[in-house]
Protein backbone atom coordinates (compact mmCIF):
# COMPACT_ATOMS: atom_id res chain seq x y z
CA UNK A 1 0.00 0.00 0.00
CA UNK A 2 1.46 3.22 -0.86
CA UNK A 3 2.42 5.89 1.78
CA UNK A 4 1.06 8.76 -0.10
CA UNK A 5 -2.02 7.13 -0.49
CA UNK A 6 -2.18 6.18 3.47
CA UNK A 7 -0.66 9.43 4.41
CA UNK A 8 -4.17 10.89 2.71
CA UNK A 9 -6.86 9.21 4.61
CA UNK A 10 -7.60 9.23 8.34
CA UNK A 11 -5.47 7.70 10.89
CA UNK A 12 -8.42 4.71 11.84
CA UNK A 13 -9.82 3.99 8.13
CA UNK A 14 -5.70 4.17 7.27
CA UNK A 15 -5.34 1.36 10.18
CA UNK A 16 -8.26 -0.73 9.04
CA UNK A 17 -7.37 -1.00 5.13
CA UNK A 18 -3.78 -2.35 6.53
CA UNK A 19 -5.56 -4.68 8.64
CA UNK A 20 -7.39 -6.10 5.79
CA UNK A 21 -4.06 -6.10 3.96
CA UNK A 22 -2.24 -8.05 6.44
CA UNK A 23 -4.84 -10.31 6.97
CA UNK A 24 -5.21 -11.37 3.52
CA UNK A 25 -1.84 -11.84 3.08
CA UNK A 26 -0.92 -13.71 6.09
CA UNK A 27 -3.25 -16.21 5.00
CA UNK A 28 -2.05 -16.31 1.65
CA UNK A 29 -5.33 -14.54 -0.40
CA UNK A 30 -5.04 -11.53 -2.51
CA UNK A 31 -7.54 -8.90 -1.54
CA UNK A 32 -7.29 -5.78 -2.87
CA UNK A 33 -3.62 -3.65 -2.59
CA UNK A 34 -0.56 -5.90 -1.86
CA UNK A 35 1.38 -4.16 1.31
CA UNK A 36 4.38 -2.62 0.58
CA UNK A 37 7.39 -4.19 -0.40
CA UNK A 38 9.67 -3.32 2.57
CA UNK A 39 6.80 -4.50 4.76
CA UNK A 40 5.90 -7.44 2.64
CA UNK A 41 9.41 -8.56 2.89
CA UNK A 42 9.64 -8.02 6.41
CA UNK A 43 6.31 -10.20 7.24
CA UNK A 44 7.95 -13.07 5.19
CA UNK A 45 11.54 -13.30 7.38
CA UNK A 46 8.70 -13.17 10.16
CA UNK A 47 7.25 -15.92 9.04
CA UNK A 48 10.55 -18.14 8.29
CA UNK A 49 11.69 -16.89 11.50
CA UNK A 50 8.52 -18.79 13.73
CA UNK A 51 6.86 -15.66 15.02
CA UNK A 52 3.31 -15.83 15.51
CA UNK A 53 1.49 -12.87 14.75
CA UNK A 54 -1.56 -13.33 17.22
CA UNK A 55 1.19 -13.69 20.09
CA UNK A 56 3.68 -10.63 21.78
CA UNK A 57 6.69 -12.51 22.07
CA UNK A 58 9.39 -10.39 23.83
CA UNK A 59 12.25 -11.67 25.50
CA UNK A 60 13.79 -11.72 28.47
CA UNK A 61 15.21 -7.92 29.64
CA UNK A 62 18.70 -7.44 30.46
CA UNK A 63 19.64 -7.35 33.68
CA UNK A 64 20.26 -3.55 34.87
CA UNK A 65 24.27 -4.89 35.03
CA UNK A 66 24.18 -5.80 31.44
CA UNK A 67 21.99 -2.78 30.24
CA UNK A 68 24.52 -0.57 32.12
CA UNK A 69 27.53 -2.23 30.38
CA UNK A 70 25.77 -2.27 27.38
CA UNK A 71 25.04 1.67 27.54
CA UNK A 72 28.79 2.57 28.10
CA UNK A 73 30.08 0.29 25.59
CA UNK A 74 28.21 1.57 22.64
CA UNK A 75 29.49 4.95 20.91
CA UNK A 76 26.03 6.00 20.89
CA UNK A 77 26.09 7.03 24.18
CA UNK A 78 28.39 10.20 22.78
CA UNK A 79 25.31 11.24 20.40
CA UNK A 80 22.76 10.92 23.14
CA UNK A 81 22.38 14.66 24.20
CA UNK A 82 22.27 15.58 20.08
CA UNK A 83 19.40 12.83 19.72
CA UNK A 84 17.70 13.69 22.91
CA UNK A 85 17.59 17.68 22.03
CA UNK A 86 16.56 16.99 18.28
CA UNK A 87 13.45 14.75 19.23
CA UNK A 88 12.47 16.06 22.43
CA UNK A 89 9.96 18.23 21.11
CA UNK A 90 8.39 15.85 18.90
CA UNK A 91 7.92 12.98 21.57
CA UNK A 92 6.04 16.01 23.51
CA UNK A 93 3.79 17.50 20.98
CA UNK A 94 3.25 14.00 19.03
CA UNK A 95 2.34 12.12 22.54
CA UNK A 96 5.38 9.78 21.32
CA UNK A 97 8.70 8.49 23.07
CA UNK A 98 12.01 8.18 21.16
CA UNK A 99 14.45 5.11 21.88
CA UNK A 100 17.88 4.33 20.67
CA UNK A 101 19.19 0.26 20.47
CA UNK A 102 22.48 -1.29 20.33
CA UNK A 103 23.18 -2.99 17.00
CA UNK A 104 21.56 -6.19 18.16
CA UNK A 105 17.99 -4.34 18.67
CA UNK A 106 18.19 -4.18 22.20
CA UNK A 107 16.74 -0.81 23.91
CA UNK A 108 19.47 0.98 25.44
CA UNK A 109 17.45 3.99 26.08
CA UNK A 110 14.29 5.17 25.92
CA UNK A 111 12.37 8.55 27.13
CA UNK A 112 9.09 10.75 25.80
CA UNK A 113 5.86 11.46 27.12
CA UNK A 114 4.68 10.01 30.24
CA UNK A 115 1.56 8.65 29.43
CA UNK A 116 3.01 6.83 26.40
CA UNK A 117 5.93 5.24 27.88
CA UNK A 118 3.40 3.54 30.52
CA UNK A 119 1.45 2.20 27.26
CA UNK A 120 4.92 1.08 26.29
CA UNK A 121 6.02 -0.50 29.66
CA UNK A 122 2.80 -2.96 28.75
CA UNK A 123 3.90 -3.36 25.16
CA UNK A 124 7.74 -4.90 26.78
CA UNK A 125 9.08 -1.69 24.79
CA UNK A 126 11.52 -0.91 27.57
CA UNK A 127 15.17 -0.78 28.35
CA UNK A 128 16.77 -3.66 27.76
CA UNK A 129 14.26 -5.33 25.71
CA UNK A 130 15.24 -7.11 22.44
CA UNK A 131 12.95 -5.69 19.75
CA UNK A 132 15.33 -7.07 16.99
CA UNK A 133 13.02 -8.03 14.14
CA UNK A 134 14.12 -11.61 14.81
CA UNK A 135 12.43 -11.55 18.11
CA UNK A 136 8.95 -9.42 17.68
CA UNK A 137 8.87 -9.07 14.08
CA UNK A 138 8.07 -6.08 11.84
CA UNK A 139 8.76 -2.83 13.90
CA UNK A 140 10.87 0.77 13.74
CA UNK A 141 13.57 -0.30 15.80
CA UNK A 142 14.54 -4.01 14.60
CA UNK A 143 13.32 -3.51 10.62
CA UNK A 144 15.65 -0.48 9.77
CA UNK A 145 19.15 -2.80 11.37
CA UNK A 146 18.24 -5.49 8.70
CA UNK A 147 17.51 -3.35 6.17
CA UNK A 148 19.76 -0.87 6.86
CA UNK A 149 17.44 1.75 5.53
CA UNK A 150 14.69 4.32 7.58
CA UNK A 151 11.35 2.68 7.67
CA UNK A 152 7.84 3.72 8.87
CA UNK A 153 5.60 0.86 10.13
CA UNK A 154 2.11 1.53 10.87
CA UNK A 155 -0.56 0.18 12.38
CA UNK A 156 -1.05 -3.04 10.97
CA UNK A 157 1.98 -3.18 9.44
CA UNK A 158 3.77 -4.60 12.46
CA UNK A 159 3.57 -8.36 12.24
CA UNK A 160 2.47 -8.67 16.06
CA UNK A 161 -1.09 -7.66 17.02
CA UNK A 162 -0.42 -6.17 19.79
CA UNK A 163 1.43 -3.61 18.23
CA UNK A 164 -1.26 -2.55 16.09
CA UNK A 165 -2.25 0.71 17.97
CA UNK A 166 1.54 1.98 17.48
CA UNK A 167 3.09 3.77 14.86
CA UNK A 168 7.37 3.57 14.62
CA UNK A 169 9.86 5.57 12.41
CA UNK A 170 13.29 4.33 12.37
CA UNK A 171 16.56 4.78 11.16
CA UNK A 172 19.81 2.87 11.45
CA UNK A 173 23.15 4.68 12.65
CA UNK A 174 26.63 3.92 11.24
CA UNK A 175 30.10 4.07 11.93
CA UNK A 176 31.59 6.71 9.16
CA UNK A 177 34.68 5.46 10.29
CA UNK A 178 33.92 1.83 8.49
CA UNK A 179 30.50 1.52 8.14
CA UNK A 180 29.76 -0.56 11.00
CA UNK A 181 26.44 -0.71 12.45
CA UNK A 182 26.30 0.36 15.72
CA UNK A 183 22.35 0.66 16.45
CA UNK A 184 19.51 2.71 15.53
CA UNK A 185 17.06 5.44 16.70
CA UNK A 186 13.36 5.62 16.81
CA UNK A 187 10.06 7.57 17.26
CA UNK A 188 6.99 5.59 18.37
CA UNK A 189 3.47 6.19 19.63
CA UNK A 190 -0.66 5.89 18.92
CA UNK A 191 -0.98 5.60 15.44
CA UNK A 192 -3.42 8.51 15.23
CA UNK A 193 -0.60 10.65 16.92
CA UNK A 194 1.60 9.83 14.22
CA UNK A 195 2.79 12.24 11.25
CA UNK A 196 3.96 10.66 7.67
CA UNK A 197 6.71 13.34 8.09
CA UNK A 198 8.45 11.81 11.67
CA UNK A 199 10.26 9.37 8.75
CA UNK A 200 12.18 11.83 7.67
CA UNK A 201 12.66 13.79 10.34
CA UNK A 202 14.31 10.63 12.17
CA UNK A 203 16.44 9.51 9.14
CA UNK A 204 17.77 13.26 9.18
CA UNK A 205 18.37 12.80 13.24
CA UNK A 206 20.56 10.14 12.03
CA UNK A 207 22.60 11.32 9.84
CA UNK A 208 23.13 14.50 11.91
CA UNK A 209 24.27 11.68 14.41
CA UNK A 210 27.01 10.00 12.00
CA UNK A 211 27.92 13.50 10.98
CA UNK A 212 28.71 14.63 14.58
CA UNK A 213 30.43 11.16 15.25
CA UNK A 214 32.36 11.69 12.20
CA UNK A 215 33.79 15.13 13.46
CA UNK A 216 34.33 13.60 16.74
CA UNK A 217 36.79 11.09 14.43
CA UNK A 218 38.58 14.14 12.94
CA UNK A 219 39.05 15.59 16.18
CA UNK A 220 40.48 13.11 17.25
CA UNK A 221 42.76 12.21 14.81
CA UNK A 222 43.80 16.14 14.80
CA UNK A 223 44.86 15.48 17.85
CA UNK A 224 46.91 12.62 17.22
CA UNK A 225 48.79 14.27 14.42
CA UNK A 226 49.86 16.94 16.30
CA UNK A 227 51.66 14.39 18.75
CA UNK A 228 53.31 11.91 16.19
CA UNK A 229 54.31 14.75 13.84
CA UNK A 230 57.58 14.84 15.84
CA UNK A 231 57.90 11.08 16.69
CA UNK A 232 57.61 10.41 12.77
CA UNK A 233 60.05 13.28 12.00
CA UNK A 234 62.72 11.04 14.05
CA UNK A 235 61.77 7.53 12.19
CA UNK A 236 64.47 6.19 10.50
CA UNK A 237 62.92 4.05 7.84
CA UNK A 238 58.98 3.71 6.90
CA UNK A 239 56.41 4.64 9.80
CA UNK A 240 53.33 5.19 9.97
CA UNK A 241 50.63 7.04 13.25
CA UNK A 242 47.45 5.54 13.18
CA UNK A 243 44.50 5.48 15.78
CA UNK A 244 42.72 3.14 17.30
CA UNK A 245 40.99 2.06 14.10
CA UNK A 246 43.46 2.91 11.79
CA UNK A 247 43.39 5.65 10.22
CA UNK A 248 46.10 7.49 9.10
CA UNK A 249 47.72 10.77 11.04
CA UNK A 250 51.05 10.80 9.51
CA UNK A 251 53.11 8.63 7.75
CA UNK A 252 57.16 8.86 6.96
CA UNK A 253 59.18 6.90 4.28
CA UNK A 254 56.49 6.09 1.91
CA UNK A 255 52.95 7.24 0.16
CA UNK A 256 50.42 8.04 2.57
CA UNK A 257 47.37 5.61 2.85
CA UNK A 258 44.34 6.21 4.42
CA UNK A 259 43.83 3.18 6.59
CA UNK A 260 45.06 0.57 7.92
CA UNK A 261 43.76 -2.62 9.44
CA UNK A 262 44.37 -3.32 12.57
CA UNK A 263 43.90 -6.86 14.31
CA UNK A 264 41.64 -7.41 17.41
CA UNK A 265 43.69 -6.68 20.51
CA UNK A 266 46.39 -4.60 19.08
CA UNK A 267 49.61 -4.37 21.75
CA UNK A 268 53.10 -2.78 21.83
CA UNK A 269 55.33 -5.64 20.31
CA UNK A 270 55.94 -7.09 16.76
CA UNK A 271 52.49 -7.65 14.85
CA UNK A 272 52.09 -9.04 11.39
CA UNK A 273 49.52 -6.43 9.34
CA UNK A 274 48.07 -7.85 5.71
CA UNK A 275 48.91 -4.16 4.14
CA UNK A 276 52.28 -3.46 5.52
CA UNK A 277 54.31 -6.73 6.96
CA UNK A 278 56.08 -7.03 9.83
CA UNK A 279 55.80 -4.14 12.46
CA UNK A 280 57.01 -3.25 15.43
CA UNK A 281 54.34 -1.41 17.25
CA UNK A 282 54.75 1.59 19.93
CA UNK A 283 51.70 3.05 21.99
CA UNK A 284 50.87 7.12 20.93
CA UNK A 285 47.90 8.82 22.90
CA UNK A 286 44.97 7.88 21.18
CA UNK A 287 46.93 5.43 18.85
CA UNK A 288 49.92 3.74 17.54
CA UNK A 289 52.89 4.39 15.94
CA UNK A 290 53.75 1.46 13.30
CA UNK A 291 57.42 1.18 12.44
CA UNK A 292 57.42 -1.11 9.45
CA UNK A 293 60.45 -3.78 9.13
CA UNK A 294 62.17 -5.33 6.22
CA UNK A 295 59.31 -7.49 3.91
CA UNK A 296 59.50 -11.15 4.00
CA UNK A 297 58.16 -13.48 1.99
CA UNK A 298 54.60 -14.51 1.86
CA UNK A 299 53.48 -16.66 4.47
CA UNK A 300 50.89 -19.64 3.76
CA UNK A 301 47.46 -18.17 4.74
CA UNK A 302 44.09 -18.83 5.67
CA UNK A 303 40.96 -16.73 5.08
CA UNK A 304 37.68 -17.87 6.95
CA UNK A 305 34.76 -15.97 5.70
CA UNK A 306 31.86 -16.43 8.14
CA UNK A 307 28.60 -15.13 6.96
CA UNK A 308 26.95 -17.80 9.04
CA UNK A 309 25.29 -14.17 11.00
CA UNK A 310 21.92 -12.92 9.75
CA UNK A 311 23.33 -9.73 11.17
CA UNK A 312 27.40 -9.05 10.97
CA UNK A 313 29.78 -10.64 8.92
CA UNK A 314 33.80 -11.47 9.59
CA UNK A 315 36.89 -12.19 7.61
CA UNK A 316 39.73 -13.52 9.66
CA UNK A 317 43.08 -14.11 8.09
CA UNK A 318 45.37 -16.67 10.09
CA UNK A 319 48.81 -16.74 9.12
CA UNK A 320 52.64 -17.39 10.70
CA UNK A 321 52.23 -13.83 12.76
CA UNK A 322 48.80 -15.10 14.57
CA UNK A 323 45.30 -14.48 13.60
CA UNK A 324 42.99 -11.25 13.48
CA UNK A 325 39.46 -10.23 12.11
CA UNK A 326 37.63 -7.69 10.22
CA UNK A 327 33.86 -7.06 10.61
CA UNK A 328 32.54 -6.58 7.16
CA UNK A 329 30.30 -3.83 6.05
CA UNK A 330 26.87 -5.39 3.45
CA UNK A 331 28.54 -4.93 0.39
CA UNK A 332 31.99 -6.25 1.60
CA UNK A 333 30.67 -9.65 2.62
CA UNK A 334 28.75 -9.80 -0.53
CA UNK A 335 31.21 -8.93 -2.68
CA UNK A 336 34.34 -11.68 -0.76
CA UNK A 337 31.25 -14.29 -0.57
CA UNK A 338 30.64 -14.04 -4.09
CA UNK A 339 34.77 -14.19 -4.92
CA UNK A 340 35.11 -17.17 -2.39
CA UNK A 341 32.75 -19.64 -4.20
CA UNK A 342 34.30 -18.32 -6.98
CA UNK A 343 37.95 -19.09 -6.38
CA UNK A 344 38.87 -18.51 -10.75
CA UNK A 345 37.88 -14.89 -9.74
CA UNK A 346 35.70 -12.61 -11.58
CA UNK A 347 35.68 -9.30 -13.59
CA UNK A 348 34.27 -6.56 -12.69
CA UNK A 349 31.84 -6.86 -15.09
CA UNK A 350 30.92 -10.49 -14.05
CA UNK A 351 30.87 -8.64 -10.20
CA UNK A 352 28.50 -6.55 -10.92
CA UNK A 353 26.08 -8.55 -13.03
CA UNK A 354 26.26 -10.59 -9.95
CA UNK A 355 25.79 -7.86 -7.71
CA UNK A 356 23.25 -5.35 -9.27
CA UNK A 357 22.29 -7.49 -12.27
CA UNK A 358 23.62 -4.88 -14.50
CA UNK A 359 27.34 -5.22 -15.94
CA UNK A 360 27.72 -2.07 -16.49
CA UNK A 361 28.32 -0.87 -12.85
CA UNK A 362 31.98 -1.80 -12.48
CA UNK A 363 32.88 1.72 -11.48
CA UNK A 364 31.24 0.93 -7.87
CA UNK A 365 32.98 -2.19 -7.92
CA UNK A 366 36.42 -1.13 -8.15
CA UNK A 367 35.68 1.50 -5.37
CA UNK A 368 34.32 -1.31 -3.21
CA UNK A 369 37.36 -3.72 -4.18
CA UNK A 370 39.93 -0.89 -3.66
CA UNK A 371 38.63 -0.49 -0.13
CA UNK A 372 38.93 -4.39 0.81
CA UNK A 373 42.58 -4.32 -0.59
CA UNK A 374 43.15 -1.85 2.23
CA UNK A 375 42.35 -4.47 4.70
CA UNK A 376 43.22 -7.54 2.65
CA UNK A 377 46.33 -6.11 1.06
CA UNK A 378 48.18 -8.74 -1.11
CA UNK A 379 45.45 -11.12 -0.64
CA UNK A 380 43.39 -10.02 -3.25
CA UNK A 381 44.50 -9.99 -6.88
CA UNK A 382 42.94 -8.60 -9.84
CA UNK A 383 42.49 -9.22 -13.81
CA UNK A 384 40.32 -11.04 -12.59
CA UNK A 385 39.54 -10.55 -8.88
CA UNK A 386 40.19 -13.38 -6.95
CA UNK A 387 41.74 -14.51 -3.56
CA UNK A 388 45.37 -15.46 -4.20
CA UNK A 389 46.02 -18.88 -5.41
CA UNK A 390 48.11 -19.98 -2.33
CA UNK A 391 45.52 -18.68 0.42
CA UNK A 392 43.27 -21.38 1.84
CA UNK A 393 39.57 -19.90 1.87
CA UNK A 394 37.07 -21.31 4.13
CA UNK A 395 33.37 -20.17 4.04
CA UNK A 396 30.69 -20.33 6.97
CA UNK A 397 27.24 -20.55 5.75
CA UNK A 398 23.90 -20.19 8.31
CA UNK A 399 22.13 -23.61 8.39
CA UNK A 400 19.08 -22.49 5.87
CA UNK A 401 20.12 -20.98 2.45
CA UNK A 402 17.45 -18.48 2.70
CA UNK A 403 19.40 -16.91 5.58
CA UNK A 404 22.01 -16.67 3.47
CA UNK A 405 23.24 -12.57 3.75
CA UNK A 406 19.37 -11.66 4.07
CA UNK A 407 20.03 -7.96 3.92
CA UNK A 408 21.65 -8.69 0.00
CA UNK A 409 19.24 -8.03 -2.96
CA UNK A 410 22.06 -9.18 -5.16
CA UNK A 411 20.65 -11.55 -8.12
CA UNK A 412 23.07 -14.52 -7.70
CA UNK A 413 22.70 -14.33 -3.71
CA UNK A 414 19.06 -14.07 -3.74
CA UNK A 415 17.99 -16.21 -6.58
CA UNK A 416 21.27 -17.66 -8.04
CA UNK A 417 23.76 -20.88 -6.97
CA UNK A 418 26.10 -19.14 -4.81
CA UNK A 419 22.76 -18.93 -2.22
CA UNK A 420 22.86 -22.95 -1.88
């Protein structure tokens, strides 16, 4: 059902066509307008997921240790006051209450009008619930994480029932450091409270949060060039000052590069790094300083892909310097999935007929493959792509096919072999 078209009618005879919607197509009739196709799509992983849509199914909370922990772990904790400021008067005028969630759906947060979050409390829609789609189906906190996209659900397009009376706008929040997801934010309340608009207004919440994170990130690595710039200028050799995630502050002895990957648990000693060798690493404030040591040869190597997740995705690369792993953005995993069950390789042509079903998008595909090199390095060759013919690939797939990288519309994942 279109939103234009629901946007233009009344909030209850809006709410009663999309209960005749979801009715029908729950039971498998066609009556009148299909529901949308975000929705639709949603109510199907529903479906192969076990929910039951006449049943409120949440979970068990967190405890108040783990919710704590959970709320000083996650960098969204930083954009807080920015969220809090932008929605506030919204969740008062709208009778609504605004929530943020870790990346796994759980409520970390969660504030508005008083009336509303009582309604709420009865719903399970409180700190430290899971409302991953997973767990209570088609909603504005756990549909925008799969998706990775702002979404509207309303009325009787949440799978559950019970949720019927609410109306949710959500919108996923990323890392612009490297694209990882690190939760979401999201405006919910009576349906007939609810203005088409809050959509946008949430997605633009959003982005103003990634933007402020992002200047947080330059800040910070500011800061850190202004303390290696004389530790470099005394190198001898190739250096290079990176932060915590790896990008670049300063680099002496050779080109700059933007980024480099660092293994999990990073300490002061001789590491091994895919883009750079052997290093011996030193501890900066707020990052490290790599010193980079003569190149040896090539190491056998192991890659395990594991898109066994219907959420993240890894690469780990195990070689004679120890192991370490890289979470993998959407496109990433696609993209190494499709070049792992491929081990001839592939053009970037063939990539992205595979990807977008049109071959003549290999401009995006070389920007995409450029930024895995960065992490990969020398594991990736090209003319054509492919994983180097001395690295042993391993790939974990989840148990059903159909869970296969669910948030990919790419033609040979959805529909094609490589989804077996």
């Amino acid at each position: 059902m279109d939103v234009a078209r629901l946007a233009a009618m009344d909030a209850e005879r809006a709410a009663g066509l999309l209960k005749e919607i979801r009715a029908a197509t729950l039971a498998g009739r066609r009556a009148g307008p299909p529901p949308r196709a975000v929705i639709n799509e949603s109510w199907i992983r529903a479906v192969r997921d076990g929910l039951d849509p006449e049943q409120c199914c949440v979970g068990d909370l967190l405890s108040l240790e783990e919710l704590a922990e959970r709320r000083q772990r996650s960098p969204l904790a930083e954009v807080l006051p920015l969220v809090r400021e932008s929605l506030a008067p919204v969740t008062d005028e709208a009778q609504s209450i605004m929530a943020i969630c870790d990346a796994e759906g759980r409520v970390l947060w969660r504030e508005g009008h008083p009336a509303v979050l009582r309604k709420a409390d009865l719903l399970g829609f409180e700190p430290g619930a899971d409302w991953s789609e997973r767990a209570v189906g088609t909603n504005g906190v756990g549909t925008p994480l799969v998706i990775r996209r702002p979404v509207r659900v309303h009325s009787a397009e949440h799978f559950v029932r019970a949720q019927h009376p609410w109306t949710c706008a959500g919108a996923p929040i990323t890392d612009p450091r490297d694209g990882r997801l690190l939760g979401g934010i999201d405006v919910s309340g009576p349906h007939e409270t609810q203005h088409p608009a809050t959509q946008a207004l949430v997605a633009s919440v959003a982005k103003l949060a990634e933007a402020w994170l992002r200047e947080r990130h330059l800040t910070g690595l500011d800061r850190l060039r202004s303390v290696a710039a004389p530790v470099l200028a005394r190198v001898g050799g190739r250096a290079l000052a990176v932060d915590r995630d790896g990008w670049t502050a300063g680099v002496t002895g050779m080109p700059p590069v933007d980024r480099v990957a660092l293994p999990r648990g990073l300490a002061q000693g001789r590491a091994w790094l895919p883009s750079l060798g052997d290093c011996r690493v030193e501890m900066l404030p707020g990052g490290w300083l790599l010193r980079i040591e003569e190149p040896r040869e090539a190491a056998a190597t192991r890659v395990f892909l594991d898109v066994s997740g219907t959420r993240r995705s890894f690469v780990t690369v195990s070689g004679g310097a120890g192991d370490w792993t890289h979470e993998l953005t959407p496109r990433h995993a696609e993209l190494l999935y499709l070049l792992a069950v491929h081990r001839p390789g592939r053009s970037a042509s063939e990539l992205a007929e595979a990807l977008f079903g049109d071959p003549g998008r290999t401009v995006t595909v070389r920007a995409e493959v450029s930024r895995i090199r960065r992490y990969l390095g020398g594991l990736l060759e090209h003319r054509p792509y492919r994983f180097r013919e001395d690295a042993v690939v391993e790939v974990a797939r989840p148990e059903r096919g159909c869970d296969l990288l669910p948030h990919s519309s790419a033609p040979s994942i959805r529909g094609g072999p490589e989804a077996g």
